[in-house]
C-alpha atoms as a PDB file:
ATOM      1  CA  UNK A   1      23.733 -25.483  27.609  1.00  0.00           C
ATOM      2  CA  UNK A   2      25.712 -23.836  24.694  1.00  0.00           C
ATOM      3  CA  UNK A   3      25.242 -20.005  25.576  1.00  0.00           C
ATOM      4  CA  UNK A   4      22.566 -17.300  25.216  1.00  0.00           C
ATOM      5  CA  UNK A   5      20.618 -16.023  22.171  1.00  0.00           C
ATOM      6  CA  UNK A   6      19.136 -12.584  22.172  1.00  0.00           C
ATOM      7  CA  UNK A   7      16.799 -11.379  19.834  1.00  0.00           C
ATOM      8  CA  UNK A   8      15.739  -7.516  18.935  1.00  0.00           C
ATOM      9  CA  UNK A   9      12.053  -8.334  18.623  1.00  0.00           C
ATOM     10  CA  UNK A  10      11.409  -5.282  16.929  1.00  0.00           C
ATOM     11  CA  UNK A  11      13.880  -5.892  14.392  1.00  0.00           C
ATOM     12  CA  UNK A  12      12.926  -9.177  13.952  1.00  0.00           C
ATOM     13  CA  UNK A  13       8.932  -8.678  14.010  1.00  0.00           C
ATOM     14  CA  UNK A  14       9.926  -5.738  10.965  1.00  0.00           C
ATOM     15  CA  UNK A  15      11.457  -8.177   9.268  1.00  0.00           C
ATOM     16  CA  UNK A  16       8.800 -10.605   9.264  1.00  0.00           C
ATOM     17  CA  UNK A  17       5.886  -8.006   8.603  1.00  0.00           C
ATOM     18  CA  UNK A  18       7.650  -6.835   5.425  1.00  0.00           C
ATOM     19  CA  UNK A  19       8.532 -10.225   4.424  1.00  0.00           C
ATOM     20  CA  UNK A  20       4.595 -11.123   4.754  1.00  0.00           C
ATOM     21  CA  UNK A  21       3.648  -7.844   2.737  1.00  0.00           C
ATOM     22  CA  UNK A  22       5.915  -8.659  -0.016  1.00  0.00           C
ATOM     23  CA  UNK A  23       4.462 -12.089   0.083  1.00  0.00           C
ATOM     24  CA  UNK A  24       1.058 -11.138   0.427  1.00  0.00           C
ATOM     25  CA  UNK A  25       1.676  -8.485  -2.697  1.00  0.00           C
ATOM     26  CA  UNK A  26       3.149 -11.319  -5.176  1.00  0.00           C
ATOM     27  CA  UNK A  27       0.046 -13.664  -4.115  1.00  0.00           C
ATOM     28  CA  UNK A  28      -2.215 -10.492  -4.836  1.00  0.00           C
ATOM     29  CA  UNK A  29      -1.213  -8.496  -7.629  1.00  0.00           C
ATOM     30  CA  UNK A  30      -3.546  -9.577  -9.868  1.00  0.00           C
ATOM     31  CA  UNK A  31      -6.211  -8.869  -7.254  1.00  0.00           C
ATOM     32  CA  UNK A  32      -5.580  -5.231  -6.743  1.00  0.00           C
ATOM     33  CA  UNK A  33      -2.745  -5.904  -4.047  1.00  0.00           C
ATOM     34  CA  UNK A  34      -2.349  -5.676  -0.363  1.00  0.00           C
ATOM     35  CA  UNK A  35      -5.607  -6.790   2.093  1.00  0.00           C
ATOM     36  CA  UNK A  36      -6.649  -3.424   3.175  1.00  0.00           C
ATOM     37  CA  UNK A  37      -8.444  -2.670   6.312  1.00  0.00           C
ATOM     38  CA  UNK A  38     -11.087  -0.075   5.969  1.00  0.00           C
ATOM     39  CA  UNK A  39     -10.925   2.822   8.814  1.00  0.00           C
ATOM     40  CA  UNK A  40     -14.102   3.340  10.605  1.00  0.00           C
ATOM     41  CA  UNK A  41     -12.680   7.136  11.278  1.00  0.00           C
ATOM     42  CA  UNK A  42     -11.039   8.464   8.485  1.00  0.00           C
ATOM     43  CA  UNK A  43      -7.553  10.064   9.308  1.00  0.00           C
ATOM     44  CA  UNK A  44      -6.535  13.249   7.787  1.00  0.00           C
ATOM     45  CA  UNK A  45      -3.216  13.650   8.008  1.00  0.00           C
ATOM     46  CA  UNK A  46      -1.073  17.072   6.981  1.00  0.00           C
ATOM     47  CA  UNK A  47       2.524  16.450   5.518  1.00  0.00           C
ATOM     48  CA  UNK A  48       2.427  19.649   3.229  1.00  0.00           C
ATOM     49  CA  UNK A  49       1.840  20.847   0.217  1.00  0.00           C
ATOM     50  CA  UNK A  50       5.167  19.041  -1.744  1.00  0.00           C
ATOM     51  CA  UNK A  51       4.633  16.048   0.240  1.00  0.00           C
ATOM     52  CA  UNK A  52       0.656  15.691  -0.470  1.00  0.00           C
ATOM     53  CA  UNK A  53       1.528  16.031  -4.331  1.00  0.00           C
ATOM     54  CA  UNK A  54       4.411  13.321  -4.154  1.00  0.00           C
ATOM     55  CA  UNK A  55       1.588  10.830  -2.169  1.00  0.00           C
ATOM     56  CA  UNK A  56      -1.396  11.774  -4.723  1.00  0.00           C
ATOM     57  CA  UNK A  57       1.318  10.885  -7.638  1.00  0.00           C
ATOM     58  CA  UNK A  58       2.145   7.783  -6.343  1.00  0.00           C
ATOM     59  CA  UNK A  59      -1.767   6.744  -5.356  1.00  0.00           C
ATOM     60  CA  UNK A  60      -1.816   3.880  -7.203  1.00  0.00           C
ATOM     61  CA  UNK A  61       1.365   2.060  -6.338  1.00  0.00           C
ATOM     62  CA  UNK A  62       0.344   2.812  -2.330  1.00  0.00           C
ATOM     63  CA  UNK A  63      -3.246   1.643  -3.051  1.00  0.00           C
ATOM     64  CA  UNK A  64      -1.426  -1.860  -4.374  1.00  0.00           C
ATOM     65  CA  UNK A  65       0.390  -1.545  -0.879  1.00  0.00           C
ATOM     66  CA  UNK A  66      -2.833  -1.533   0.998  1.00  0.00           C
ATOM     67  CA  UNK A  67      -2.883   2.127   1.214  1.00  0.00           C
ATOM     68  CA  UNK A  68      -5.577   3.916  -0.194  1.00  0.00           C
ATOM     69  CA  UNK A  69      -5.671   7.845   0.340  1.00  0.00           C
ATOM     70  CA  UNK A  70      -6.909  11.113  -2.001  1.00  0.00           C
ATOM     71  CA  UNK A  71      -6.590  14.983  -1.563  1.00  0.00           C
ATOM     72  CA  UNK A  72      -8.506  16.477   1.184  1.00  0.00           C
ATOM     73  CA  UNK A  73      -7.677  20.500   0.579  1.00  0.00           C
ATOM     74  CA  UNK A  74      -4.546  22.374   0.398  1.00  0.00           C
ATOM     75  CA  UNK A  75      -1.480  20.295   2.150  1.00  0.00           C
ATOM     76  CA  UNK A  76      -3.545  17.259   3.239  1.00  0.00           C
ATOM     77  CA  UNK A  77      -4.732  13.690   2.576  1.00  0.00           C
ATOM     78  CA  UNK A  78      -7.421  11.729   3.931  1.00  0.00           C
ATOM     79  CA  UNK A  79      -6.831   7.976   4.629  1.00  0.00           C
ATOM     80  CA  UNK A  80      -9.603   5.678   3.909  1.00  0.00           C
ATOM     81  CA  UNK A  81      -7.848   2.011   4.081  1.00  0.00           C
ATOM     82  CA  UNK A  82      -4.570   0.913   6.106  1.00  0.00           C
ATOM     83  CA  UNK A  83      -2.468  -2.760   4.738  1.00  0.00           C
ATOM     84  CA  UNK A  84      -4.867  -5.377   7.130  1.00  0.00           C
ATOM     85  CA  UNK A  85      -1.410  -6.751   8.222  1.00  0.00           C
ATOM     86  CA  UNK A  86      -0.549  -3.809   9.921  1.00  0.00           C
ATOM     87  CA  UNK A  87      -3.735  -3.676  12.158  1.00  0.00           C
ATOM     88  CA  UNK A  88      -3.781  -0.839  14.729  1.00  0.00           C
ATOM     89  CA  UNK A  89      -0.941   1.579  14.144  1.00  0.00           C
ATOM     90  CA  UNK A  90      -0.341   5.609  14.307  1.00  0.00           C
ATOM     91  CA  UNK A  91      -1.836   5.902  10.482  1.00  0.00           C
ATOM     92  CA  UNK A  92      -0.852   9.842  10.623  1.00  0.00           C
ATOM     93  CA  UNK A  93       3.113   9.333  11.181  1.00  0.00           C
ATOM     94  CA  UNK A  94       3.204   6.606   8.535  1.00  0.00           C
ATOM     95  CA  UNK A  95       1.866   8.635   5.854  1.00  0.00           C
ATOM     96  CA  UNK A  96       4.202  11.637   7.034  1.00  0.00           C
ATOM     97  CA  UNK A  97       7.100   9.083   7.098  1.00  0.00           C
ATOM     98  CA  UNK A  98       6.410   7.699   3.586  1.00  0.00           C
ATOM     99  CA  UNK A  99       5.884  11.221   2.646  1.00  0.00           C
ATOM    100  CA  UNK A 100       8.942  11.931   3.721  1.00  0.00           C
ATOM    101  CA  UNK A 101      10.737   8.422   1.878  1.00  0.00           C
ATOM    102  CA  UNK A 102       8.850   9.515  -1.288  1.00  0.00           C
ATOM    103  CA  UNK A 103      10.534  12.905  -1.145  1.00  0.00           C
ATOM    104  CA  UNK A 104      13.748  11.205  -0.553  1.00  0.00           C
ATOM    105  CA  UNK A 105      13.732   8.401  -3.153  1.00  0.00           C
ATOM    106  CA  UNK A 106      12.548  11.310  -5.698  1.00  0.00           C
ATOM    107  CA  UNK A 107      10.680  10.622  -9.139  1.00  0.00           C
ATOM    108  CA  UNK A 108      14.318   9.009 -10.706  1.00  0.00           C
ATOM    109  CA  UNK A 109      13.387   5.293  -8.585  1.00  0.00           C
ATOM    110  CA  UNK A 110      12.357   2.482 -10.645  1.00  0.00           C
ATOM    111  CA  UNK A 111       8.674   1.527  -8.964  1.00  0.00           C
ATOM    112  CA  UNK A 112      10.295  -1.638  -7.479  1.00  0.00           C
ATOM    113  CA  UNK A 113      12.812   0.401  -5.617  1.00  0.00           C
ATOM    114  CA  UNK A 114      10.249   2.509  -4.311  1.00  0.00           C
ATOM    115  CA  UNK A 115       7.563  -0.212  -3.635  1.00  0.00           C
ATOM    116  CA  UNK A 116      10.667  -1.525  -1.777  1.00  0.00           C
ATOM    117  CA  UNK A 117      11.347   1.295   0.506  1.00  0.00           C
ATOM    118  CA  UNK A 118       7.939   1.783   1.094  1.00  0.00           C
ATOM    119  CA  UNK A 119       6.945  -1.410   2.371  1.00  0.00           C
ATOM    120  CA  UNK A 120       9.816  -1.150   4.922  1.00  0.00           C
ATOM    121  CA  UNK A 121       8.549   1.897   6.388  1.00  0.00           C
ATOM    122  CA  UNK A 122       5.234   0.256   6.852  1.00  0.00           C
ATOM    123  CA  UNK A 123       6.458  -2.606   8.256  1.00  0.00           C
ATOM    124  CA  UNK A 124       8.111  -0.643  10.952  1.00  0.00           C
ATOM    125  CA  UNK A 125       5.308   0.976  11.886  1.00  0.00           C
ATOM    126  CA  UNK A 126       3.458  -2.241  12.175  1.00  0.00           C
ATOM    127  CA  UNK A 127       5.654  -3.938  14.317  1.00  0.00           C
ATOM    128  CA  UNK A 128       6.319  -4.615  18.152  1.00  0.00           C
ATOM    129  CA  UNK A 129       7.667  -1.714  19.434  1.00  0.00           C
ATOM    130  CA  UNK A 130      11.406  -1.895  21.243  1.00  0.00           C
ATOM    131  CA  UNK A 131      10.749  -2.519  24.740  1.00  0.00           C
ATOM    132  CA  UNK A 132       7.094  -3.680  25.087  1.00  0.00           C
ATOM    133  CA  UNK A 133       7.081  -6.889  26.993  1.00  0.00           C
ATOM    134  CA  UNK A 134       6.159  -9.899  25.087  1.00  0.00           C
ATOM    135  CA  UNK A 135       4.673 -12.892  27.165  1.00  0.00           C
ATOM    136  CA  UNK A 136       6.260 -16.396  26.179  1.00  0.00           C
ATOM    137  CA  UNK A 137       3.615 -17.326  24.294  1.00  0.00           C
ATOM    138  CA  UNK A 138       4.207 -14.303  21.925  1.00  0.00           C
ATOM    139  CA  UNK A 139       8.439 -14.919  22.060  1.00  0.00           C
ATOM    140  CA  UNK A 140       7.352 -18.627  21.021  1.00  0.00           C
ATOM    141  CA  UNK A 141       5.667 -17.308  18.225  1.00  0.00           C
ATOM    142  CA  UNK A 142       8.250 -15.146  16.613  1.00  0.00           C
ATOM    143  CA  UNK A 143      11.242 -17.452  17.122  1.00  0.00           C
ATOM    144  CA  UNK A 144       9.185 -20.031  15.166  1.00  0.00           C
ATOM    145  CA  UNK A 145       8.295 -17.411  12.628  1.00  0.00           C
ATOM    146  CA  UNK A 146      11.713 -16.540  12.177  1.00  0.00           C
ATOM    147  CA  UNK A 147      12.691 -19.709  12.009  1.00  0.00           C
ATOM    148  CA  UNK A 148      10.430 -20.121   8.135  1.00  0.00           C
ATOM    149  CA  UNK A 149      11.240 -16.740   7.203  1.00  0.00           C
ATOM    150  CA  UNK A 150      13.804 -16.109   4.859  1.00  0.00           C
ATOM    151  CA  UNK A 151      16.233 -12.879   5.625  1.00  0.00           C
ATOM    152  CA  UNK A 152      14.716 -13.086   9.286  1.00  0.00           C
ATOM    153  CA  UNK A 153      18.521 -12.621  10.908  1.00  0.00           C
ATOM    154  CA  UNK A 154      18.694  -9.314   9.378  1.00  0.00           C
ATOM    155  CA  UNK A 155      16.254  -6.110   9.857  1.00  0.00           C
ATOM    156  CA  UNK A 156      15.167  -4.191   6.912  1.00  0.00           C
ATOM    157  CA  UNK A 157      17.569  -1.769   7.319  1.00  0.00           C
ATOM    158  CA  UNK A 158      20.504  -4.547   7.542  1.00  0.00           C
ATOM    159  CA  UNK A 159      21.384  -5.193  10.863  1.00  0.00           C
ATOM    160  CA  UNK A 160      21.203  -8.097  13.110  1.00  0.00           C
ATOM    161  CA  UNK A 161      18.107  -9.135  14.274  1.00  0.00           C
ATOM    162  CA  UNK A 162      19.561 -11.821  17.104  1.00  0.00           C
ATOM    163  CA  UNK A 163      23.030 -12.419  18.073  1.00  0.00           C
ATOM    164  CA  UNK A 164      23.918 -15.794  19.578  1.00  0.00           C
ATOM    165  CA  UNK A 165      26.870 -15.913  22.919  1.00  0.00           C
ATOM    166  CA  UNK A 166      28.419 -19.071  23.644  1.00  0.00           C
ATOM    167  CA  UNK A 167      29.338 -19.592  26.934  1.00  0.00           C
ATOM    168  CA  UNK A 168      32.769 -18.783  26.120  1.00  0.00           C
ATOM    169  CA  UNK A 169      31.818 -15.430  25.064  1.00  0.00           C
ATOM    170  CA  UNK A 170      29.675 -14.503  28.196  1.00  0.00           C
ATOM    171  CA  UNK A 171      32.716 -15.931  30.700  1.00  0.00           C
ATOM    172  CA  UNK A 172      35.459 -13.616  28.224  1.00  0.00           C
ATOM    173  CA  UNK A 173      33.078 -10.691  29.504  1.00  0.00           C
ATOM    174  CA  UNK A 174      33.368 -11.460  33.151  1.00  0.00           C
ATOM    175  CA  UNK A 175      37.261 -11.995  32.877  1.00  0.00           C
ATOM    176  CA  UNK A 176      37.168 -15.377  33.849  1.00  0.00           C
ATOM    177  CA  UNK A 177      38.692 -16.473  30.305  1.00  0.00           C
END
């Protein structure tokens, strides 16, 4: 009756991943962290040389994030365990992309800084992806998850995750205010 609400579900689902991974690493911390999900497969995955050191020298911090990796040769890593929250995701471009964070943020971030930016990487990559088709019982679901989680009108990197148009707004865009 009062307009039209539209929702960037990837936006919004990243929101609510990371916001369940920071939860889930309070409630853990003094269990070793993160749920992990063991991979049947290991994945090896081949940032480089600079990259593989920056990973290996923050092991332990990702290992709290549900990410457990160690060297596998010159320029590579192997992946044992993934964060369980994230499920079935493209392991191989999230290490590269928190490879490429960690080289970023260099060695000067305080750990929760980093921790931080890290967890938002992996929550994108454990999210819907722009553009897949939901079906309404998995809309349902993530309006009422949004609707418990705190921060959920803004995506991790700040922007709107919904934006709400009264019917005054939709009849200004047809000229017929």
């Amino acid at each position: 009756k009062e307009g039209i609400t539209i929702v960037d579900q990837h936006a919004a689902h990243e929101r609510l991943v990371l916001e369940k991974m920071k939860a889930a690493l309070d409630s853990a911390s003094e269990h070793g962290g993160i749920a992990r999900q063991m991979l049947l497969l290991p994945e090896v995955v081949e940032p480089g040389q600079a990259e593989v050191a920056l990973l290996l020298e923050n092991q332990d911090m990702l290992a709290q994030l549900g990410l457990v990796l160690e060297g596998f040769g010159d320029g590579a890593v192997l992946v044992r365990e993934v964060p369980a929250i994230l499920g079935q995701g493209d392991v191989i471009t999230m290490v590269r992309d928190i490879a490429e964070e960690l080289m970023e943020l260099g060695g000067s971030t305080i750990l929760d800084d980093k921790i931080n930016h890290v967890l938002a990487t992996m929550s994108c990559h454990g999210s819907v992806r722009a553009g897949r088709q939901l079906n309404g019982a998995e809309m349902n679901a993530l309006l009422r998850e949004m609707e418990i989680t705190p921060r959920s009108g803004q995506c991790n990197h700040g922007r709107p995750t919904w934006i709400a148009l009264s019917l005054a707004d939709i009849e200004k865009l047809f000229s017929r205010r």
